[in-house]
C-alpha atoms as a PDB file:
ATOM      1  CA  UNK A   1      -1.321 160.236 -37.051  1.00  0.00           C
ATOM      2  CA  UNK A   2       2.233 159.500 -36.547  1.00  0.00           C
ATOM      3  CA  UNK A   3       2.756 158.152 -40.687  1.00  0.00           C
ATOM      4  CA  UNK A   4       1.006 158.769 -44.144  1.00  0.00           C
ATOM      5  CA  UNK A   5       1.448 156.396 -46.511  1.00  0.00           C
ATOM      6  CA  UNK A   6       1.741 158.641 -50.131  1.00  0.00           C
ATOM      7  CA  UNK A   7      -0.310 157.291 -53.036  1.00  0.00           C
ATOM      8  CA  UNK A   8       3.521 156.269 -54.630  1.00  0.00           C
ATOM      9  CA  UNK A   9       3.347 153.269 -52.357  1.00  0.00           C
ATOM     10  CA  UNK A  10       3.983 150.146 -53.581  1.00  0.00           C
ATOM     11  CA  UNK A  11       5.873 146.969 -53.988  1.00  0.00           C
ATOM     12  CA  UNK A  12       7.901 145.762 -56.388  1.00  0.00           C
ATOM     13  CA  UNK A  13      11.111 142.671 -56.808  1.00  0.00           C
ATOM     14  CA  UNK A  14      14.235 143.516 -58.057  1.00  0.00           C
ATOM     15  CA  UNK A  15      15.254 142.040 -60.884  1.00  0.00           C
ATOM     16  CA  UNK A  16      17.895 139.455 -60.930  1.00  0.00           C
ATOM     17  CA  UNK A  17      18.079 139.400 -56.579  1.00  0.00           C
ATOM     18  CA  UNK A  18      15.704 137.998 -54.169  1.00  0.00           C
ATOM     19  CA  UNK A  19      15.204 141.371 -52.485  1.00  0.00           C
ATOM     20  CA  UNK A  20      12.038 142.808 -52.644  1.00  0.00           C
ATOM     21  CA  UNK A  21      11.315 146.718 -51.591  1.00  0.00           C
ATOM     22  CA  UNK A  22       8.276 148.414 -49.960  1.00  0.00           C
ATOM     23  CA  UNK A  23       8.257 151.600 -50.827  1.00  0.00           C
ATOM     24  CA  UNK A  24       6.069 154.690 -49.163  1.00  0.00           C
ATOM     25  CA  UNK A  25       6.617 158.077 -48.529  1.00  0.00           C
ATOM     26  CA  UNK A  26       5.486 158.684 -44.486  1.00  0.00           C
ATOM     27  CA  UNK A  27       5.015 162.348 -42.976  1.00  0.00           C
ATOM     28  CA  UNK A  28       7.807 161.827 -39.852  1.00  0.00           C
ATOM     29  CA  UNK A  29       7.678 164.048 -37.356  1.00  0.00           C
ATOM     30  CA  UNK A  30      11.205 164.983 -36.059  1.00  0.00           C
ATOM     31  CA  UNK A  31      11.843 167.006 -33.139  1.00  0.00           C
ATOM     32  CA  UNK A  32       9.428 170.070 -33.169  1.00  0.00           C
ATOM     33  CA  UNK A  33       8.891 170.319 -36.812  1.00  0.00           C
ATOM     34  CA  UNK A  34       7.224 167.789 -39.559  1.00  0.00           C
ATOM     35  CA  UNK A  35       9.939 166.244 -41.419  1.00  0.00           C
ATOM     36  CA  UNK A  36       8.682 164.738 -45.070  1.00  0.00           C
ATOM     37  CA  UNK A  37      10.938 161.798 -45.991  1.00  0.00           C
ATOM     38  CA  UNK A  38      11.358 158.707 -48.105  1.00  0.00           C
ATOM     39  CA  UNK A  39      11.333 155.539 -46.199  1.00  0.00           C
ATOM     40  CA  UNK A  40      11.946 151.927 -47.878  1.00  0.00           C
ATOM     41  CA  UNK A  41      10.898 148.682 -46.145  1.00  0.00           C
ATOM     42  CA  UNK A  42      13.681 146.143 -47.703  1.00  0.00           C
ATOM     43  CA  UNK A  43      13.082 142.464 -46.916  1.00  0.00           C
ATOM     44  CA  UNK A  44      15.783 139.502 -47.324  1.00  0.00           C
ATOM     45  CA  UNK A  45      16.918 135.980 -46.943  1.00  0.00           C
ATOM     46  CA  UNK A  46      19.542 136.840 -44.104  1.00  0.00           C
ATOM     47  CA  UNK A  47      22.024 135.222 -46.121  1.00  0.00           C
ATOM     48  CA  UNK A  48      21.240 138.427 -48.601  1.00  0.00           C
ATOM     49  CA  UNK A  49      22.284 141.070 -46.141  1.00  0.00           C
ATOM     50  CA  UNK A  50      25.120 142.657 -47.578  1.00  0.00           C
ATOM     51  CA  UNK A  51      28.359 143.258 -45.186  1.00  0.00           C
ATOM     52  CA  UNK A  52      27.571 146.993 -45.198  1.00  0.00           C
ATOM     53  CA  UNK A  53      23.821 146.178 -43.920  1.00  0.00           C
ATOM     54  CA  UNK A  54      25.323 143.646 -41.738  1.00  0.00           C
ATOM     55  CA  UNK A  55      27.728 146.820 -40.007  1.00  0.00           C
ATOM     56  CA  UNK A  56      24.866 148.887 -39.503  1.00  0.00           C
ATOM     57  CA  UNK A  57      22.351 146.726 -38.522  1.00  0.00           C
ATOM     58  CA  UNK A  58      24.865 146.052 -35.948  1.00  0.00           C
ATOM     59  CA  UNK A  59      24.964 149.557 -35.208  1.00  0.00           C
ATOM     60  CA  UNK A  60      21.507 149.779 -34.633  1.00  0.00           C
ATOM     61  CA  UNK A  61      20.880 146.773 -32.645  1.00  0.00           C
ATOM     62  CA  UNK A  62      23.588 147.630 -30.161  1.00  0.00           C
ATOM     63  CA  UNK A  63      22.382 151.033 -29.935  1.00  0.00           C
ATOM     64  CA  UNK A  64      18.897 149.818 -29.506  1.00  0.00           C
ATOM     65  CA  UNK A  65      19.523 146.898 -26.995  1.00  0.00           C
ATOM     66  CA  UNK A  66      23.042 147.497 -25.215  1.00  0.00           C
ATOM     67  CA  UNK A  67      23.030 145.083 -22.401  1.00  0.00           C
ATOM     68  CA  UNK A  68      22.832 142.778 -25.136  1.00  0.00           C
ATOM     69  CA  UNK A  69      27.170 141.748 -25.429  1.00  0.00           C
ATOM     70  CA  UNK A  70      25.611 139.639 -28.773  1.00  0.00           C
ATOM     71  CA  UNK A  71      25.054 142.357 -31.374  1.00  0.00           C
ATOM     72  CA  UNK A  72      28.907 143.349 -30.713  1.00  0.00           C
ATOM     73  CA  UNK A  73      29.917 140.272 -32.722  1.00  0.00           C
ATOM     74  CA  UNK A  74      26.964 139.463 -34.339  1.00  0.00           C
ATOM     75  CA  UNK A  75      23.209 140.371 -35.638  1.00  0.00           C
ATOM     76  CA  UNK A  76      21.479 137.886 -33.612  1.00  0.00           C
ATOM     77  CA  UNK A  77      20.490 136.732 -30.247  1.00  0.00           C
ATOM     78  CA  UNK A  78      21.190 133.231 -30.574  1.00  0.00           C
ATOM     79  CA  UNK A  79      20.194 131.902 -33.719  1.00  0.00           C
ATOM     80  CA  UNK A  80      20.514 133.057 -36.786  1.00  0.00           C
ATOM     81  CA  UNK A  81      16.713 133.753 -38.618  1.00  0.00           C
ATOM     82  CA  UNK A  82      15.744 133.018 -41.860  1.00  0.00           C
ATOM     83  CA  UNK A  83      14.509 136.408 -43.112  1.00  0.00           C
ATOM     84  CA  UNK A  84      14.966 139.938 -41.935  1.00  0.00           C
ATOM     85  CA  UNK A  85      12.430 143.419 -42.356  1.00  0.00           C
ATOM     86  CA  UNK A  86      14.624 147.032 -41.977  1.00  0.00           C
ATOM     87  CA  UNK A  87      13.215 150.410 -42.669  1.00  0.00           C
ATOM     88  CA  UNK A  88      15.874 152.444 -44.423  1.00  0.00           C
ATOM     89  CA  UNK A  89      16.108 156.116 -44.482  1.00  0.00           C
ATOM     90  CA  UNK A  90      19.115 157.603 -47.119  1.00  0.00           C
ATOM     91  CA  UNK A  91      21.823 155.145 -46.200  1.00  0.00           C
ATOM     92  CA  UNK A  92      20.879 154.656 -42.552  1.00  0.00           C
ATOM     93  CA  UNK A  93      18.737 151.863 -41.279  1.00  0.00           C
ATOM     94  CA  UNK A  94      16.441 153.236 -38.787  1.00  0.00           C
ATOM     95  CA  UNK A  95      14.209 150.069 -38.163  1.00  0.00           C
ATOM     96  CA  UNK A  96      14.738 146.780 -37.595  1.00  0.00           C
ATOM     97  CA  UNK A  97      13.052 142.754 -37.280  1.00  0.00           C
ATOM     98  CA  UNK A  98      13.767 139.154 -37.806  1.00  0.00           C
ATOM     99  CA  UNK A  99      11.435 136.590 -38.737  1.00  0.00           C
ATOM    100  CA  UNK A 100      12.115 132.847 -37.595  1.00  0.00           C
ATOM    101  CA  UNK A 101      11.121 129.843 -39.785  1.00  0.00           C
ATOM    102  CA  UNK A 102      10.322 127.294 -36.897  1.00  0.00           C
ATOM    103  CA  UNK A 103       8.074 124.330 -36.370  1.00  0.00           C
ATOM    104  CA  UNK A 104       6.598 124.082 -32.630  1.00  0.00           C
ATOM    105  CA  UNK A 105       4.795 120.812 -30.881  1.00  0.00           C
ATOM    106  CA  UNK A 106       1.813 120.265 -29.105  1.00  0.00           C
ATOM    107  CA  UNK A 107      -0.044 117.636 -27.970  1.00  0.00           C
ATOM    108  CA  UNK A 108      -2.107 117.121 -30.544  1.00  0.00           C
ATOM    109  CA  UNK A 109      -0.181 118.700 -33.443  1.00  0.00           C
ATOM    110  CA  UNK A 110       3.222 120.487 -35.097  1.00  0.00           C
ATOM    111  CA  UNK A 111       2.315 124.276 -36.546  1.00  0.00           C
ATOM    112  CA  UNK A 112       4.893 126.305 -38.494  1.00  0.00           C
ATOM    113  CA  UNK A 113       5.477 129.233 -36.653  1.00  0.00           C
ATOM    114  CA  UNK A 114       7.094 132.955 -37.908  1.00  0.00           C
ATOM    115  CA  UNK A 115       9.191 133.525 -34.900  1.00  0.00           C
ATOM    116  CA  UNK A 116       9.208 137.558 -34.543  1.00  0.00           C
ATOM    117  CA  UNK A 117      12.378 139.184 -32.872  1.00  0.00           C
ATOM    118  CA  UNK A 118      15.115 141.850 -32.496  1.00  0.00           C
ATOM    119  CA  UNK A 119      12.276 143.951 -33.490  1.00  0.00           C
ATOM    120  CA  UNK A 120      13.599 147.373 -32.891  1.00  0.00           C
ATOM    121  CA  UNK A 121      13.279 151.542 -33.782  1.00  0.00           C
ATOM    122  CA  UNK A 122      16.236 154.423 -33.816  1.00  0.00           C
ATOM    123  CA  UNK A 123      15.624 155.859 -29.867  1.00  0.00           C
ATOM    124  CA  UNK A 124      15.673 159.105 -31.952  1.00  0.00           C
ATOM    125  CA  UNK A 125      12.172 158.014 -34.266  1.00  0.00           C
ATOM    126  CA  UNK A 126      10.402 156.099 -31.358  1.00  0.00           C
ATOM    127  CA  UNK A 127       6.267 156.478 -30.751  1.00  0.00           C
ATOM    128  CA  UNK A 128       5.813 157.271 -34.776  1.00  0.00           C
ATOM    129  CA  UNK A 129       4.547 154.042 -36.199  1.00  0.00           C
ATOM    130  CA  UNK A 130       7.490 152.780 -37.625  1.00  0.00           C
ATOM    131  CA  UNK A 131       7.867 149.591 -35.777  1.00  0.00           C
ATOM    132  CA  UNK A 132       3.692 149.194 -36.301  1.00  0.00           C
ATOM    133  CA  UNK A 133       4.208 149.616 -39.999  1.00  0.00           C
ATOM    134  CA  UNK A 134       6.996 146.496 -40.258  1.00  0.00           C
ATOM    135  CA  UNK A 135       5.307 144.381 -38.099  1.00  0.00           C
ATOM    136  CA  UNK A 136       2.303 144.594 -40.543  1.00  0.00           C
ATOM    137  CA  UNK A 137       4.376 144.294 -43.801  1.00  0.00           C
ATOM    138  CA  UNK A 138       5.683 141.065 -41.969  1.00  0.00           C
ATOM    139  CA  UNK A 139       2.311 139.882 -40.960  1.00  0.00           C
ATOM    140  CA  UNK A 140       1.134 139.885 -44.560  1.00  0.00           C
ATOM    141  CA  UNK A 141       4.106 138.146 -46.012  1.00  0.00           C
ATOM    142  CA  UNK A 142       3.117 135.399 -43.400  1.00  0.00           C
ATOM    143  CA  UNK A 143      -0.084 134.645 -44.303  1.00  0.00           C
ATOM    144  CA  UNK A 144       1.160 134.823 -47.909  1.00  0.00           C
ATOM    145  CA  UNK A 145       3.978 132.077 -46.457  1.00  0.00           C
ATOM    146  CA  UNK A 146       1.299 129.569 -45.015  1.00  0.00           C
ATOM    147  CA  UNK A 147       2.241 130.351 -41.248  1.00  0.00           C
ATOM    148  CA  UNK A 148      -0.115 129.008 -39.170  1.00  0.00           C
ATOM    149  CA  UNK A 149       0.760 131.686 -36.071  1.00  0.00           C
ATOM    150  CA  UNK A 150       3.052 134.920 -35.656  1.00  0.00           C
ATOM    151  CA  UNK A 151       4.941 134.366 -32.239  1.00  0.00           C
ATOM    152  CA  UNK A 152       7.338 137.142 -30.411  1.00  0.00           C
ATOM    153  CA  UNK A 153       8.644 137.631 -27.114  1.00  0.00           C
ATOM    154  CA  UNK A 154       7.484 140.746 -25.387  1.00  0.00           C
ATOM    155  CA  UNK A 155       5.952 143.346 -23.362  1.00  0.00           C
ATOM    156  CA  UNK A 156       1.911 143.313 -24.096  1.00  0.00           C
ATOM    157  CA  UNK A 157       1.760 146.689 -23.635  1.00  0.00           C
ATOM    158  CA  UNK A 158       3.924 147.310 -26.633  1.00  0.00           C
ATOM    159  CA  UNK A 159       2.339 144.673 -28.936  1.00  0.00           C
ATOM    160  CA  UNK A 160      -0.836 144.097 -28.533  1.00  0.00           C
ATOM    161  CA  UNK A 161      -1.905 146.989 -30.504  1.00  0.00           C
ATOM    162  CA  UNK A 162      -0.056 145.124 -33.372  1.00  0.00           C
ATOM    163  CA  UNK A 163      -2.793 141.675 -32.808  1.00  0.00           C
ATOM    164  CA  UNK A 164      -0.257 140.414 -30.153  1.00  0.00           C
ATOM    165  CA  UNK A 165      -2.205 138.078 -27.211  1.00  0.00           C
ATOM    166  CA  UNK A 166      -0.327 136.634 -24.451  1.00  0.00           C
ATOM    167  CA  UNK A 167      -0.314 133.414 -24.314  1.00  0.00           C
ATOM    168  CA  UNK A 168      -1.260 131.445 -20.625  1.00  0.00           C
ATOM    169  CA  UNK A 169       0.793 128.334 -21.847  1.00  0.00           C
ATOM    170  CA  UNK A 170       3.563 126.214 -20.117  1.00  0.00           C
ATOM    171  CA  UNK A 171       6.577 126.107 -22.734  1.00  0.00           C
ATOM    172  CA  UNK A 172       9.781 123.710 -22.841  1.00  0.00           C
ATOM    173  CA  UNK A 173      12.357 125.350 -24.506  1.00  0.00           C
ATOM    174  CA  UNK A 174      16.102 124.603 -24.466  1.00  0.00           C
ATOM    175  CA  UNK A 175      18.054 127.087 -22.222  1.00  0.00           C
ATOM    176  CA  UNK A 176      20.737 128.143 -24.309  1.00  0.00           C
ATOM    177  CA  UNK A 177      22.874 129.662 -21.632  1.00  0.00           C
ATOM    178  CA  UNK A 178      22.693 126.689 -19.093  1.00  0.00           C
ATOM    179  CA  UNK A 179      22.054 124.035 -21.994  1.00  0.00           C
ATOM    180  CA  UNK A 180      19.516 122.976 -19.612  1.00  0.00           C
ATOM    181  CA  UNK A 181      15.825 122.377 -20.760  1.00  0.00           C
ATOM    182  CA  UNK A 182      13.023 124.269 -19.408  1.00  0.00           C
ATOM    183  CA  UNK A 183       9.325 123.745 -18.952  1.00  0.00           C
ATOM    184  CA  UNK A 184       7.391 126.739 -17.433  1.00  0.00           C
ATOM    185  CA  UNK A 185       5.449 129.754 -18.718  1.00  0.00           C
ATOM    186  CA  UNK A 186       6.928 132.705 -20.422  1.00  0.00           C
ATOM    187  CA  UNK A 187       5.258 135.932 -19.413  1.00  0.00           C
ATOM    188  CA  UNK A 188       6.388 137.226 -22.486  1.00  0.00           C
ATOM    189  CA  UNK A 189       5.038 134.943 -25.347  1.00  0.00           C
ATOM    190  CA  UNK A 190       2.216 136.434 -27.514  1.00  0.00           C
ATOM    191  CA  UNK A 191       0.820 135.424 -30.343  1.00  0.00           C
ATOM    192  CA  UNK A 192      -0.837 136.076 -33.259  1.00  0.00           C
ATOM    193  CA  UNK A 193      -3.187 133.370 -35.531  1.00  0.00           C
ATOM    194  CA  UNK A 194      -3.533 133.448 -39.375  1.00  0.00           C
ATOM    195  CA  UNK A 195      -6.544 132.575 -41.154  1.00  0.00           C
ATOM    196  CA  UNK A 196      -8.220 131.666 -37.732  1.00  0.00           C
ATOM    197  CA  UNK A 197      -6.880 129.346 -36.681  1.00  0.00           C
ATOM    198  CA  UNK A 198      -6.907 128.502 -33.184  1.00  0.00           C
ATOM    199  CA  UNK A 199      -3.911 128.660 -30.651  1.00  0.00           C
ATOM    200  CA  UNK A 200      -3.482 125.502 -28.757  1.00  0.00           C
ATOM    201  CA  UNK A 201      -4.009 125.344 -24.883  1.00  0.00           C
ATOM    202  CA  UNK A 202      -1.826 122.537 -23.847  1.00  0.00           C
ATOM    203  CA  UNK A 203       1.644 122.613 -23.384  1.00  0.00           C
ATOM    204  CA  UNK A 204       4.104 123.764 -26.486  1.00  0.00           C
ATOM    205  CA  UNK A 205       7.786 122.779 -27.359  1.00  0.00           C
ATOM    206  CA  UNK A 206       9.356 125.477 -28.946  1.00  0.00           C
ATOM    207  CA  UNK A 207      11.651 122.960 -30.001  1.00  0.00           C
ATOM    208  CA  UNK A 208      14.894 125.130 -29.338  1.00  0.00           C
ATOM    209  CA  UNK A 209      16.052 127.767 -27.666  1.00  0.00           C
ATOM    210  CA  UNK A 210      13.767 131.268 -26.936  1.00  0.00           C
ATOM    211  CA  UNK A 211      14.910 133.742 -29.918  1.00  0.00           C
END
């Protein structure tokens, strides 16, 4: 079992801020001996990170993702998200993910959409649940949100053990490189439906760039 949630878990707002803090104590194991250590889940509006978050998210997402030249200058890919997941561990942030508030088009109808990215773990604290546990805290704030689908791009083999289906779909999305638009399937779309509902089979404008 790579964590065990204590029975101290819970959640809880802070008052007077719009944070709000999951809290459980996980068994981590580190290296060749088990670790025991306090890990908060802190969620925000993005415009809530504080500019000592903002340095060491940085730190993290460059360390995680360094072809990336982005997270030099900034925490995002291209656009900024709405609301962002981190696990903390002391006063290091060891685990990362955004959530994007976006609307996408189909043929028959528009769906709100929590766009999933920059999802990303410590190298160090890899294969030990960690990035498992905030995609799940993010999955039920969703459903709480009225999201019709969770969408990420991705490798199936890491996500589908997370609810994650790939999706067979032709997209048109804005290239934001080439300011070009696109329309072609993305290998790495998945998806994930709330309350049932089903994902569409025609075509789908992301409206925007791929994030």
């Amino acid at each position: 079992m790579d964590y065990a949630p204590d029975d101290v878990s819970w959640m809880a707002k802070q008052a007077g801020t719009k944070q709000e803090y999951v809290k459980s104590m996980y068994v981590v194991s580190c290296s060749e001996k088990c670790v025991k250590c306090e890990l908060m889940i802190k969620f925000y509006k993005e415009s809530d990170v504080s500019e000592t978050d903002n340095r060491r998210l940085m730190e993290l997402q460059q360390l995680c993702f360094p072809m990336l030249e982005c997270f030099k200058t900034r925490r995002y890919y291209v656009e900024s998200p709405e609301f962002r997941w981190f696990i903390r561990n002391d006063d290091k942030i060891i685990a990362n993910s955004v959530v994007h508030d976006k609307i996408f088009m189909s043929d028959k109808e528009n769906f709100k959409i929590a766009g999933v990215a920059i999802v990303c773990v410590h190298p160090k604290l890899r294969n030990k649940g960690l990035a498992k546990k905030l995609l799940s805290e993010i999955h039920k704030w969703a459903k709480d949100k009225d999201y019709s689908f969770l969408f990420l791009f991705g490798k199936n083999e890491i996500y589908q053990s997370s609810g994650y289906i790939q999706c067979n779909n032709i997209f048109k999305f804005i290239d934001h490189w080439n300011k070009t638009e696109e329309i072609k399937q993305i290998d790495t779309a998945h998806y994930v439906s709330i309350n049932h509902k089903s994902w569409p089979k025609s075509l789908i404008d992301i409206q925007g760039p791929m994030f």
